[in-house]
Protein backbone atom coordinates (compact mmCIF):
# COMPACT_ATOMS: atom_id res chain seq x y z
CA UNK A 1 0.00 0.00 0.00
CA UNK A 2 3.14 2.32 -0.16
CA UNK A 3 1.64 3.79 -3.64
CA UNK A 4 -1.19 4.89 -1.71
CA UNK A 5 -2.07 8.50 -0.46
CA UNK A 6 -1.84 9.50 3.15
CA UNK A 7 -5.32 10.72 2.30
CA UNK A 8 -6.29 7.23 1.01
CA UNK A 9 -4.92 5.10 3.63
CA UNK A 10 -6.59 7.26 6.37
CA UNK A 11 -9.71 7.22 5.50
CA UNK A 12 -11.25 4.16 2.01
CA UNK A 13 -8.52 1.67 3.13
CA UNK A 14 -8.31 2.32 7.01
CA UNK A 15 -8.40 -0.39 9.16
CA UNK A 16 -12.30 -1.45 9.82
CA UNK A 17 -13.92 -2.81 12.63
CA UNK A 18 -15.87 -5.05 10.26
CA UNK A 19 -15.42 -5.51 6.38
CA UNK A 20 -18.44 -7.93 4.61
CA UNK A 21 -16.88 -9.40 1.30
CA UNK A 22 -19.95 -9.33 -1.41
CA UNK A 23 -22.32 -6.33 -1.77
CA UNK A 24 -25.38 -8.17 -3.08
CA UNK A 25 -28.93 -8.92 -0.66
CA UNK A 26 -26.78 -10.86 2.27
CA UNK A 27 -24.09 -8.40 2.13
CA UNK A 28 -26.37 -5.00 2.59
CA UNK A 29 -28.87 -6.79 5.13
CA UNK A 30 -26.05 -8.14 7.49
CA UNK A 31 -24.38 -4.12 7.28
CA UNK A 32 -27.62 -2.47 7.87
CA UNK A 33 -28.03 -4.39 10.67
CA UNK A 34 -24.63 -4.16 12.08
CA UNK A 35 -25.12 -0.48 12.01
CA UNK A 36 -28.47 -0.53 13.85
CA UNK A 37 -27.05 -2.50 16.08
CA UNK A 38 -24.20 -0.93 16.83
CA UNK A 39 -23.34 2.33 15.01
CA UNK A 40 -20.47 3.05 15.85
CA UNK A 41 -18.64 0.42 14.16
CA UNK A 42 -16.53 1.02 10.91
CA UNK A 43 -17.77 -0.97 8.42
CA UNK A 44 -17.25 -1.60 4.57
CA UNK A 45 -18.19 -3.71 2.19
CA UNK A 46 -15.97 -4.84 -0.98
CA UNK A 47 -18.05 -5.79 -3.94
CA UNK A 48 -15.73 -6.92 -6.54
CA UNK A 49 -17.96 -6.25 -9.69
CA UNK A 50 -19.71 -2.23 -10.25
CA UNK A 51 -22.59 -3.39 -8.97
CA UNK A 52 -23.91 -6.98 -7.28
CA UNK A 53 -23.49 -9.52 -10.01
CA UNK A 54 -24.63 -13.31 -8.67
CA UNK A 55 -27.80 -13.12 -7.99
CA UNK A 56 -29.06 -10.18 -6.63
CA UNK A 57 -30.20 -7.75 -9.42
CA UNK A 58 -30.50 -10.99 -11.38
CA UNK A 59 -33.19 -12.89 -10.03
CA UNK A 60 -36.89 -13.55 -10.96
CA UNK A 61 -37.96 -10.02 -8.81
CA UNK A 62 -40.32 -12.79 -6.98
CA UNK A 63 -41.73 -11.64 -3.17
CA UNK A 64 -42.76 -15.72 -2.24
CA UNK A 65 -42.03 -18.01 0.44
CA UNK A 66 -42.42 -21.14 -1.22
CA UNK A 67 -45.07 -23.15 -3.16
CA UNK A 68 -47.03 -26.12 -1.67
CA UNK A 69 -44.62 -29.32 -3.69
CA UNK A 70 -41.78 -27.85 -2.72
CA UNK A 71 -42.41 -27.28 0.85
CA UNK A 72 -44.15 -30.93 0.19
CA UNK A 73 -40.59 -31.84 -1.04
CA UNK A 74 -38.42 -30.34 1.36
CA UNK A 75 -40.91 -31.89 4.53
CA UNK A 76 -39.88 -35.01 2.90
CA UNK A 77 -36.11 -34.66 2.59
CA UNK A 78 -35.60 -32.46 5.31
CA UNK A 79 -38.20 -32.81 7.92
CA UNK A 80 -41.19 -31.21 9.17
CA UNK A 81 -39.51 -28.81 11.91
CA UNK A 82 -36.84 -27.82 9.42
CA UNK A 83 -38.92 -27.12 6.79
CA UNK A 84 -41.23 -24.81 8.56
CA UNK A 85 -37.97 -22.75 10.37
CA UNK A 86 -36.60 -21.88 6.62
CA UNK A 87 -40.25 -21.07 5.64
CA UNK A 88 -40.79 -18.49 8.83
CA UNK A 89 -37.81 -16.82 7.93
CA UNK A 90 -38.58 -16.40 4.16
CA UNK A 91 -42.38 -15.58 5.40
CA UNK A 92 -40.29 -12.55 7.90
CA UNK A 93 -38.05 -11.67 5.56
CA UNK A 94 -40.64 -10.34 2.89
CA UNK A 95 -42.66 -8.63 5.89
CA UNK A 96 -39.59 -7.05 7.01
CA UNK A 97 -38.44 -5.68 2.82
CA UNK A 98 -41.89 -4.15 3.23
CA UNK A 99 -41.82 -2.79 6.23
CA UNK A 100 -38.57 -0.95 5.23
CA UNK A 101 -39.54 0.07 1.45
CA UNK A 102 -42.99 1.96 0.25
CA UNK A 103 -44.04 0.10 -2.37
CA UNK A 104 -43.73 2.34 -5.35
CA UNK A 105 -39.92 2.78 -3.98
CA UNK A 106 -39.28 -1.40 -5.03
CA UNK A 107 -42.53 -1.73 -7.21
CA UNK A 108 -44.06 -4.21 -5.22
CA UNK A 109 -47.37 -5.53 -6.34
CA UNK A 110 -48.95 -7.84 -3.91
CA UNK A 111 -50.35 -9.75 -6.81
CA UNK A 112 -50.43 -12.88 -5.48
CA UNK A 113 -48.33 -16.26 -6.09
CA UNK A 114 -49.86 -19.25 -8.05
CA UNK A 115 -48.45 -22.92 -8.61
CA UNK A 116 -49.60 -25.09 -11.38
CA UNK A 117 -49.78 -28.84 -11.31
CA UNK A 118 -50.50 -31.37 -13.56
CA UNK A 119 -51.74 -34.80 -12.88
CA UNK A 120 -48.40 -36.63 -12.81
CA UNK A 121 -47.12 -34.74 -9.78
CA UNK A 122 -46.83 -37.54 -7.22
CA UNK A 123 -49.57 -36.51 -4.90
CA UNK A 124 -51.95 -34.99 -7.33
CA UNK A 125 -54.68 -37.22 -5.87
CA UNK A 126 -53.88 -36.24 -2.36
CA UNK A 127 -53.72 -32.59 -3.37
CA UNK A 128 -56.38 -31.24 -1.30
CA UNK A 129 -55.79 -32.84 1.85
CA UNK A 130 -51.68 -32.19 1.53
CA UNK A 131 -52.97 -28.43 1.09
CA UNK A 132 -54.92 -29.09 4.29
CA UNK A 133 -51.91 -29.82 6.22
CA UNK A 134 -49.55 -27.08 5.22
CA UNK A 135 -52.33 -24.91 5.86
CA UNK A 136 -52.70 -26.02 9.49
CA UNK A 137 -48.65 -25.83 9.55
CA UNK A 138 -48.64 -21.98 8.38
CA UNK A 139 -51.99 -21.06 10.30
CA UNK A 140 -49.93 -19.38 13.38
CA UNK A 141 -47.37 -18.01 11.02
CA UNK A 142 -49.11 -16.26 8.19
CA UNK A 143 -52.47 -15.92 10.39
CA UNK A 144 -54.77 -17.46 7.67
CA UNK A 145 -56.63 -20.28 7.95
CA UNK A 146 -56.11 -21.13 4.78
CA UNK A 147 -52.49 -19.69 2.88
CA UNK A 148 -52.89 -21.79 0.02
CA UNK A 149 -55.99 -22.62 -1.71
CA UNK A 150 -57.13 -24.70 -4.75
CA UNK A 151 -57.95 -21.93 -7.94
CA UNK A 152 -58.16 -24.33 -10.70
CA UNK A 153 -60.61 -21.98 -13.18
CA UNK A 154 -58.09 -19.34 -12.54
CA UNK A 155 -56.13 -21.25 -15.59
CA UNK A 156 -57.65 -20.12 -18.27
CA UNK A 157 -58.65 -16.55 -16.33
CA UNK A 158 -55.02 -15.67 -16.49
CA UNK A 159 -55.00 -17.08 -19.92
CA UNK A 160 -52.80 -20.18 -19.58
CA UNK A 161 -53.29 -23.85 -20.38
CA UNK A 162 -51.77 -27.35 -20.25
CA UNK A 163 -51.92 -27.40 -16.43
CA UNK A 164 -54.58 -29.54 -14.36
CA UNK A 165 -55.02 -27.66 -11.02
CA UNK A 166 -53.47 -24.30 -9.51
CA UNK A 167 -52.89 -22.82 -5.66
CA UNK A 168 -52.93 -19.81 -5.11
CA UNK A 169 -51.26 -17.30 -2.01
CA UNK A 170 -52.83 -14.29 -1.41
CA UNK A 171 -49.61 -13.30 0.38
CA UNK A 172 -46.96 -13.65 -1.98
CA UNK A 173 -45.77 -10.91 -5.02
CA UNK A 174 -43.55 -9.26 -7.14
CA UNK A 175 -40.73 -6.70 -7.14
CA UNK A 176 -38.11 -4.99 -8.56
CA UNK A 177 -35.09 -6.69 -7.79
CA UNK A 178 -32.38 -3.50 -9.30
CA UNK A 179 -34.81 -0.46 -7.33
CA UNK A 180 -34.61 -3.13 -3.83
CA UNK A 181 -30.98 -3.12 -4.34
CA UNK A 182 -30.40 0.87 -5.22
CA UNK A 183 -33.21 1.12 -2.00
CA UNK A 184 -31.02 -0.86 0.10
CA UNK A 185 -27.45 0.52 -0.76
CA UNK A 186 -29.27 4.16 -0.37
CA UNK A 187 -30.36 3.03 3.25
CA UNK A 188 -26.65 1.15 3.99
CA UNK A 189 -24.18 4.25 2.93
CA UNK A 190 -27.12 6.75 4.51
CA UNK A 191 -26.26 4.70 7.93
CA UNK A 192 -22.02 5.32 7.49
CA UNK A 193 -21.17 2.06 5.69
CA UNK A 194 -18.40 2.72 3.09
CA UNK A 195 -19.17 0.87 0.01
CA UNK A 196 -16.02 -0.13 -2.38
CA UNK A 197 -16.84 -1.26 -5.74
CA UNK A 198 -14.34 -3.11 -8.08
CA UNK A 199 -12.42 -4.93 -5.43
CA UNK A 200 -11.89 -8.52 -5.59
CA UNK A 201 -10.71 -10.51 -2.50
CA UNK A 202 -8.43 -13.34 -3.08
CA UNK A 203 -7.44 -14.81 -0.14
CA UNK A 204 -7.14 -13.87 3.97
CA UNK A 205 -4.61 -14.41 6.45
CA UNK A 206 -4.40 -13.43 10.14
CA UNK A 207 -1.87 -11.14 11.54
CA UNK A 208 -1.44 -9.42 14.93
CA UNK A 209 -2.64 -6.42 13.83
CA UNK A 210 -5.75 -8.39 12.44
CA UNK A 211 -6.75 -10.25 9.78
CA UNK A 212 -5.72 -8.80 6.52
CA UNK A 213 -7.77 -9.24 2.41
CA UNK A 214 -5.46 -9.35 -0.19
CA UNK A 215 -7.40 -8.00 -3.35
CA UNK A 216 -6.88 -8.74 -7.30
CA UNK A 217 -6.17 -4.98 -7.35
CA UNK A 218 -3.13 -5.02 -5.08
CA UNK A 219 -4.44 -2.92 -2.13
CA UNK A 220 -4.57 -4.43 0.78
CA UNK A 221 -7.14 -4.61 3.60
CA UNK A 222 -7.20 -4.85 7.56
CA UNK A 223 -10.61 -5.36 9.74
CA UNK A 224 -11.24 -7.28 13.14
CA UNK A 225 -13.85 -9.03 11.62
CA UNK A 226 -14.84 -10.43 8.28
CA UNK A 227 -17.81 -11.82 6.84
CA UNK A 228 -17.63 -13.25 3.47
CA UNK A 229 -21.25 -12.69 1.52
CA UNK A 230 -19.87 -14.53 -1.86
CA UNK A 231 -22.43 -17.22 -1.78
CA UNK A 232 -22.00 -19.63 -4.49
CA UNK A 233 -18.42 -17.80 -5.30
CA UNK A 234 -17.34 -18.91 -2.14
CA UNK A 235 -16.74 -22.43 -2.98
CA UNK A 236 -12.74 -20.53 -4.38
CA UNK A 237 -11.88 -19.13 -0.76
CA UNK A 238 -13.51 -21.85 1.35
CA UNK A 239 -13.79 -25.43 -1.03
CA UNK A 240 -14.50 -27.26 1.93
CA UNK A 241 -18.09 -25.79 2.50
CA UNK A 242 -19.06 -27.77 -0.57
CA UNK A 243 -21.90 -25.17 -2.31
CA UNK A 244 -23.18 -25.94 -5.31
CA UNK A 245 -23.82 -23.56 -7.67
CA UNK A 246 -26.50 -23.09 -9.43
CA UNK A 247 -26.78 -20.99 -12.71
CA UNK A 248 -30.75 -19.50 -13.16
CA UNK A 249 -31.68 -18.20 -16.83
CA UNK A 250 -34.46 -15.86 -17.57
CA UNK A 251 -36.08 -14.61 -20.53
CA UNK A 252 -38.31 -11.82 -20.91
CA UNK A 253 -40.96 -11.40 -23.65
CA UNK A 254 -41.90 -8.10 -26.00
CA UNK A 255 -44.97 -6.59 -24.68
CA UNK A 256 -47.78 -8.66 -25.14
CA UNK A 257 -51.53 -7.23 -26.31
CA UNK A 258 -54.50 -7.76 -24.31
CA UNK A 259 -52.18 -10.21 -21.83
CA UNK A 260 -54.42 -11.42 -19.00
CA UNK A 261 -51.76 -13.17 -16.95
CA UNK A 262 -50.67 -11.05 -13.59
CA UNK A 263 -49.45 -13.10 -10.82
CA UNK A 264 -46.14 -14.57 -9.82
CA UNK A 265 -46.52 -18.42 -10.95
CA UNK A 266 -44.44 -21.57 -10.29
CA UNK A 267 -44.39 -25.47 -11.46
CA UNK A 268 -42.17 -28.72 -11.11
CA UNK A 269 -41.58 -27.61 -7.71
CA UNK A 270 -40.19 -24.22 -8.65
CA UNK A 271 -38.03 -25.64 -11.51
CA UNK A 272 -40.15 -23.22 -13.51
CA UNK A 273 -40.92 -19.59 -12.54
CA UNK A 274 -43.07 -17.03 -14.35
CA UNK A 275 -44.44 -13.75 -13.99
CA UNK A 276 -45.91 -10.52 -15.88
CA UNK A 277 -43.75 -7.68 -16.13
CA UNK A 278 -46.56 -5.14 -16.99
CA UNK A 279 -47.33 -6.69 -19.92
CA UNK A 280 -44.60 -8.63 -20.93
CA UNK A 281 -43.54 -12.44 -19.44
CA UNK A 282 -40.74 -12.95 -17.22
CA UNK A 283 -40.16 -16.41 -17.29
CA UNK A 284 -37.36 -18.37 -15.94
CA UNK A 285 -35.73 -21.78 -14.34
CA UNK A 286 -35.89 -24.86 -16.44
CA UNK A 287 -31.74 -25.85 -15.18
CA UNK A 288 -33.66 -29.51 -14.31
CA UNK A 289 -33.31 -30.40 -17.78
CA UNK A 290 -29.27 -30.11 -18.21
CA UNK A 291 -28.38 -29.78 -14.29
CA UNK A 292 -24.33 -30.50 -14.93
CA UNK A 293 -23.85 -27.55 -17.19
CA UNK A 294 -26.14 -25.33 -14.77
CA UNK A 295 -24.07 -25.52 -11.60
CA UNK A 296 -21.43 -23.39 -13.16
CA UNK A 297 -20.80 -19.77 -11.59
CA UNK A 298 -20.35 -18.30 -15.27
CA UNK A 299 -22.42 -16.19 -16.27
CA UNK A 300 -23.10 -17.26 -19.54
CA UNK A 301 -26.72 -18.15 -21.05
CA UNK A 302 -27.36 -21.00 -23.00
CA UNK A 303 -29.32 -22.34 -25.99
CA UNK A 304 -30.83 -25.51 -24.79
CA UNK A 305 -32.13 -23.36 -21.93
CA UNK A 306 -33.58 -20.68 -23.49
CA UNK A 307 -35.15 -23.51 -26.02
CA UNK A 308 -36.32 -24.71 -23.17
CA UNK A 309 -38.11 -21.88 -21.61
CA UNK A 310 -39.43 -21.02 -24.79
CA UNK A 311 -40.96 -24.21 -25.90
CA UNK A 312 -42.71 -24.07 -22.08
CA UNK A 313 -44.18 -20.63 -23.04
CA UNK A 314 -45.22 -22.14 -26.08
CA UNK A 315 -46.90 -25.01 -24.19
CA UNK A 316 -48.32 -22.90 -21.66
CA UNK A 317 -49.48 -19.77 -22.87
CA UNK A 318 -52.68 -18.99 -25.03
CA UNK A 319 -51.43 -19.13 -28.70
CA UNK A 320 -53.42 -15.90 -29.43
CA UNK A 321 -50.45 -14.01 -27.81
CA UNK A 322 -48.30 -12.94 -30.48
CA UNK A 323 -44.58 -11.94 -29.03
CA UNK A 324 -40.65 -11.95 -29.58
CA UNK A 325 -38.02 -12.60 -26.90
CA UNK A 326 -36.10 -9.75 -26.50
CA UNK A 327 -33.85 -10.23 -23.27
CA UNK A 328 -32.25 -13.44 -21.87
CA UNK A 329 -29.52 -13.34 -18.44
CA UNK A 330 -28.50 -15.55 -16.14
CA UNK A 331 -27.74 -15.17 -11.85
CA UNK A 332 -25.64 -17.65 -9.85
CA UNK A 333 -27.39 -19.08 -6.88
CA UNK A 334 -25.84 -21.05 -4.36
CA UNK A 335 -27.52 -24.17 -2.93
CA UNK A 336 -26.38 -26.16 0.36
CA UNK A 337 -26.97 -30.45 0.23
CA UNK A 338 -29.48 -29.79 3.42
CA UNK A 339 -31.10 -26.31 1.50
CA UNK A 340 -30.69 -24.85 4.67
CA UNK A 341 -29.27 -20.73 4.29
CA UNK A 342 -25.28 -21.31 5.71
CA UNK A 343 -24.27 -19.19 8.43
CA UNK A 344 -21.34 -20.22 10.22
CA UNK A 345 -17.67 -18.57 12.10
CA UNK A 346 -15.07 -21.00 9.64
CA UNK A 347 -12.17 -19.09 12.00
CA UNK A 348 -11.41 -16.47 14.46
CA UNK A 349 -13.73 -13.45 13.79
CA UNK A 350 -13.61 -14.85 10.16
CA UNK A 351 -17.58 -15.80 9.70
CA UNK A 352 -20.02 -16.65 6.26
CA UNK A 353 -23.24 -16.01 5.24
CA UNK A 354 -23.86 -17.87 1.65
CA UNK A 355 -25.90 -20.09 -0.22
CA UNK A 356 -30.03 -18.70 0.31
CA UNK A 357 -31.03 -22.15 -1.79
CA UNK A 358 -32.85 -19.65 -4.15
CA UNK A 359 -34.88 -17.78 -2.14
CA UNK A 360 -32.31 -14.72 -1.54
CA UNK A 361 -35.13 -11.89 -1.74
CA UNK A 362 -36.97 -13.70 0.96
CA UNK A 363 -33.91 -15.05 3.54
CA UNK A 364 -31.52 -12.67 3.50
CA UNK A 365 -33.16 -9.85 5.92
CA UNK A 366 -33.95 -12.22 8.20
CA UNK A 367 -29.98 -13.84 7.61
CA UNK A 368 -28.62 -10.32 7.87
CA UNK A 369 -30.21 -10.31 11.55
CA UNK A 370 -28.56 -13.79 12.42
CA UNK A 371 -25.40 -12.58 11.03
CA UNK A 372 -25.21 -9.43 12.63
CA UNK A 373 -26.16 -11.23 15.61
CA UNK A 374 -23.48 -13.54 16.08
CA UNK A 375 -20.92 -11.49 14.76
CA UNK A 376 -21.73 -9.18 17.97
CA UNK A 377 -21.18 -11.68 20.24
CA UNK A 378 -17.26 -11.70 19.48
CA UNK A 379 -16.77 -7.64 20.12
């Protein structure tokens, strides 16, 4: 750092009490709260790219908490009591985002979330009475007596086909991923968190003076604490925690005439995710049908995807809408083998929070808390 300014050195590269690597969703929440916590504290946060790149401002923009054959699913492979904890905190997390943002500020639009199923789902027969129980599950949480409930003639309302039965949740939406971000940094930097863009950490070490991040850019770092927020681009700085990433495409349609569908929609237990964007179709997922090349953290989209998501539009959509695809991108999720968020201290004052299973929007304000929370506990 001998190139650097006095000026520099004194004040952007000063030692921090607390320096979160990754400025996306995990990243801002886990600041915010550090500074309500505790204001005090110096904190900054290194985002390596000009603005979040994995996931953040390139999700779905969906405000859910999950549909009924996943949580089915997940109940199955990871237990009842399990299940229901990551639900809560995706349930809190989208009451807290709008509790913090008016909703012209994110363009929320409580619009509702819908899942379509078809007759060869498993437990199509049993559909009713396994809606029965994860209403009873979610009673205390949501305060409904029933969150999800059966809207089959909604189908062709919203001007779809090819699906058997639909569920709706009154409590679920939509939301603009890019103004939630801009919202959030606004709110962060407005509290006295320095925000560094273009800085790439490559590896850590410890030294008496505290634990130092060496960057791709040559300037070095120093902070008591760290908390790395790469998610699925953590996997290069700690291999051993083993998350898989997960690359999610998305394609957006030209504006459609007379479009009927509004909603935020999911099938094949979320493999499949849809939405209106005024009047044009979000539509994205559809990794289930080459899952080797999709756990990549490139960035890259793909024909056989976007075939994919295409032919499902055609499929799925009344064939009176005429329309053109005009934009196609990909985000980089990170998934854990138990789809449980990962929070854990890996060292000394040296702590993660990655890997949101795909539901980022939802878990990371309530994962920011948790963070925030245990990183206290060491000051």
């Amino acid at each position: 750092m001998s190139n650097l300014s006095v000026w520099e050195k004194e004040s952007f590269y000063s030692t921090q009490d607390v320096i979160l690597v990754g400025g996306g969703l995990m990243g801002l929440w886990t600041a915010y709260e550090l500074k309500k916590k505790n204001p005090y504290l110096k904190i900054t946060i290194l985002e390596r790219n000009t603005i979040p790149l994995g996931a953040s401002t390139r999700n779905a923009g969906f405000a859910c908490f999950g549909s009924p054959t996943e949580i089915i699913h997940d109940i199955e492979q990871m237990g009842l009591d399990t299940t229901l904890e990551v639900v809560k905190m995706r349930y809190l997390g989208i009451e807290k985002i709008k509790g913090h943002f008016g909703m012209a500020q994110m363009e929320f639009d409580p619009c509702g979330g819908y899942e379509c199923i078809n007759k060869d789902y498993a437990h199509f027969d049993q559909l009713d009475e396994k809606l029965a129980e994860l209403n009873e599950h979610l009673k205390d949480l949501t305060d409904q007596d029933q969150t999800f409930v059966r809207r089959d003639a909604a189908i062709a309302e919203k001007g779809m086909m090819g699906f058997d039965a639909m569920v709706e949740n009154s409590l679920e939406g939509s939301l603009h991923s890019g103004k939630l971000v801009s919202a959030l940094i606004q709110k962060v930097q407005a509290a006295g968190v320095s925000i560094l863009n273009g800085m790439e950490v490559v590896y850590w070490e410890k030294k008496p003076q505290g634990i130092i991040l060496h960057t791709s850019q040559q300037i070095l770092f120093t902070c008591n604490q760290v908390l790395f927020c790469t998610n699925a681009y953590g996997n290069t700085l700690f291999p051993d925690l083993n998350i898989t990433p997960a690359r999610g495409q998305v394609i957006v349609t030209s504006p459609i005439e007379g479009l009927k569908l509004n909603g935020t929609f999911h099938f094949d237990e979320g493999f499949y995710y849809w939405r209106n964007l005024g009047n044009r179709i979000l539509l994205g997922g559809a990794r289930n049908a080459d899952f080797e090349t999709e756990q990549t953290t490139e960035t890259a989209v793909t024909d056989l995807i976007k075939n994919k998501l295409t032919g499902f539009l055609k499929d799925h959509i009344h064939p009176s809408y005429q329309y053109t695809i005009e934009d196609h991108w990909s985000g980089i999720m990170g998934f854990t083998e138990n789809k449980k968020p990962l929070l854990s201290q890996v060292s000394d004052n040296v702590f993660v929070a990655i890997a949101c299973n795909g539901m980022g929007v939802a878990l990371t304000p309530i994962m920011g808390e948790k963070a925030a929370e245990l990183m206290l506990l060491y000051f």
